[in-house]
C-alpha atoms as a PDB file:
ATOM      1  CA  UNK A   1     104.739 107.756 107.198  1.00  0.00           C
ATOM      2  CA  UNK A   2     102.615 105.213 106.384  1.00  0.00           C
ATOM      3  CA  UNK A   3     101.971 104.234 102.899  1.00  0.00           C
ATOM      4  CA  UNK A   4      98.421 102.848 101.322  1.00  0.00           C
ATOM      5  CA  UNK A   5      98.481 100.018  99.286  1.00  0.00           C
ATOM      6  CA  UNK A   6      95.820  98.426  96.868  1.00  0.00           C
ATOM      7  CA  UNK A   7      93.707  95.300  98.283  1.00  0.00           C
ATOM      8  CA  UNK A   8      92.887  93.130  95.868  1.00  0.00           C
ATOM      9  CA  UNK A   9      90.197  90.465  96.135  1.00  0.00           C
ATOM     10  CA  UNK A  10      91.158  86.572  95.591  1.00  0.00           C
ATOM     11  CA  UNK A  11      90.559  85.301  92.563  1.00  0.00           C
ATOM     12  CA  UNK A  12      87.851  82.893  93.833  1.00  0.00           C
ATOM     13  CA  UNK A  13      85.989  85.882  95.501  1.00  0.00           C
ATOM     14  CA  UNK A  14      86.033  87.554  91.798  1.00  0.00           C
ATOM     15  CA  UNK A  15      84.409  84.435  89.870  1.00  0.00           C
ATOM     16  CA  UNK A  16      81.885  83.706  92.627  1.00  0.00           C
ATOM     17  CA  UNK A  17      81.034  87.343  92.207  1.00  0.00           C
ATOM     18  CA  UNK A  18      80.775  87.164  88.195  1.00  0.00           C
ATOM     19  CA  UNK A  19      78.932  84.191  88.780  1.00  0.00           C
ATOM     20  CA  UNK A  20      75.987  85.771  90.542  1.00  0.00           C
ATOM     21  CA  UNK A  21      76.554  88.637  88.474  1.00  0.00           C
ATOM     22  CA  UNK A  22      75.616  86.680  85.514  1.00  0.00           C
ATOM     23  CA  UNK A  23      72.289  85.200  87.066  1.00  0.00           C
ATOM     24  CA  UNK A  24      70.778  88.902  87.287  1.00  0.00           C
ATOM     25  CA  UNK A  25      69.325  91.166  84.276  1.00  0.00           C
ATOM     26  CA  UNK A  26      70.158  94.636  83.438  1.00  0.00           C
ATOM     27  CA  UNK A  27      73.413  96.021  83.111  1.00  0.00           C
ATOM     28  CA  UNK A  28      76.851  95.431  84.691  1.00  0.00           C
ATOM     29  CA  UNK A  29      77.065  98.118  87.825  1.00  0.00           C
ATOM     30  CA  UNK A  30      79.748 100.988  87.466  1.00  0.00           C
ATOM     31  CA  UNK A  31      83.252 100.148  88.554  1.00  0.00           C
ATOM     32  CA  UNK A  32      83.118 101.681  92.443  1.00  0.00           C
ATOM     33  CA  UNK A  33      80.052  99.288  92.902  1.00  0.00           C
ATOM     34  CA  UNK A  34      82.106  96.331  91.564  1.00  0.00           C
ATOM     35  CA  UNK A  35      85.082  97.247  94.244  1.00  0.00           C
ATOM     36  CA  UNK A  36      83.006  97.677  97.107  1.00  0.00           C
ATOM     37  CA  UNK A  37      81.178  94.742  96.238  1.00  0.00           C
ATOM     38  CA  UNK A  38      84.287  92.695  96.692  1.00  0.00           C
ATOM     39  CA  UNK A  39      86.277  94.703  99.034  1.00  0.00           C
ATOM     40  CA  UNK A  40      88.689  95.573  96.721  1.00  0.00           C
ATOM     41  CA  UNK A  41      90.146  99.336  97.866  1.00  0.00           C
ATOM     42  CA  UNK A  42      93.058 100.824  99.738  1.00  0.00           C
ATOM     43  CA  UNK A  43      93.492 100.043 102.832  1.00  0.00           C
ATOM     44  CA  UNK A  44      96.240 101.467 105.259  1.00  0.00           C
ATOM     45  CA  UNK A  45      99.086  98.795 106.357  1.00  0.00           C
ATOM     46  CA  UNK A  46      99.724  97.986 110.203  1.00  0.00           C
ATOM     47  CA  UNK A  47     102.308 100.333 111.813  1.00  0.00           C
ATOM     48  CA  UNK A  48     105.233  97.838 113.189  1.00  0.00           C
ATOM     49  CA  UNK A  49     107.189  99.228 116.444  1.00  0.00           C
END
């Protein structure tokens, strides 16, 4: 059985990406745009044998 876990984006990714994020007008995007804009999702583990 293989399990999904979270992915999280490094913290450097996350304030280069609210850095540009601050530079453009209008509001923030909804909260799946801000995860697939930094690749944060679930993402299955490699199987050992």
């Amino acid at each position: 059985m293989c399990k999904q876990v979270q992915q999280q984006p490094s913290k450097e990714s996350v304030r280069n990406w609210l850095r540009a994020r601050q530079e453009q007008k209008g509001p923030p995007p909804d909260g799946q745009q801000i995860r697939r804009e930094l690749g944060w999702g679930l993402v299955r583990p490699l199987r050992r044998r």
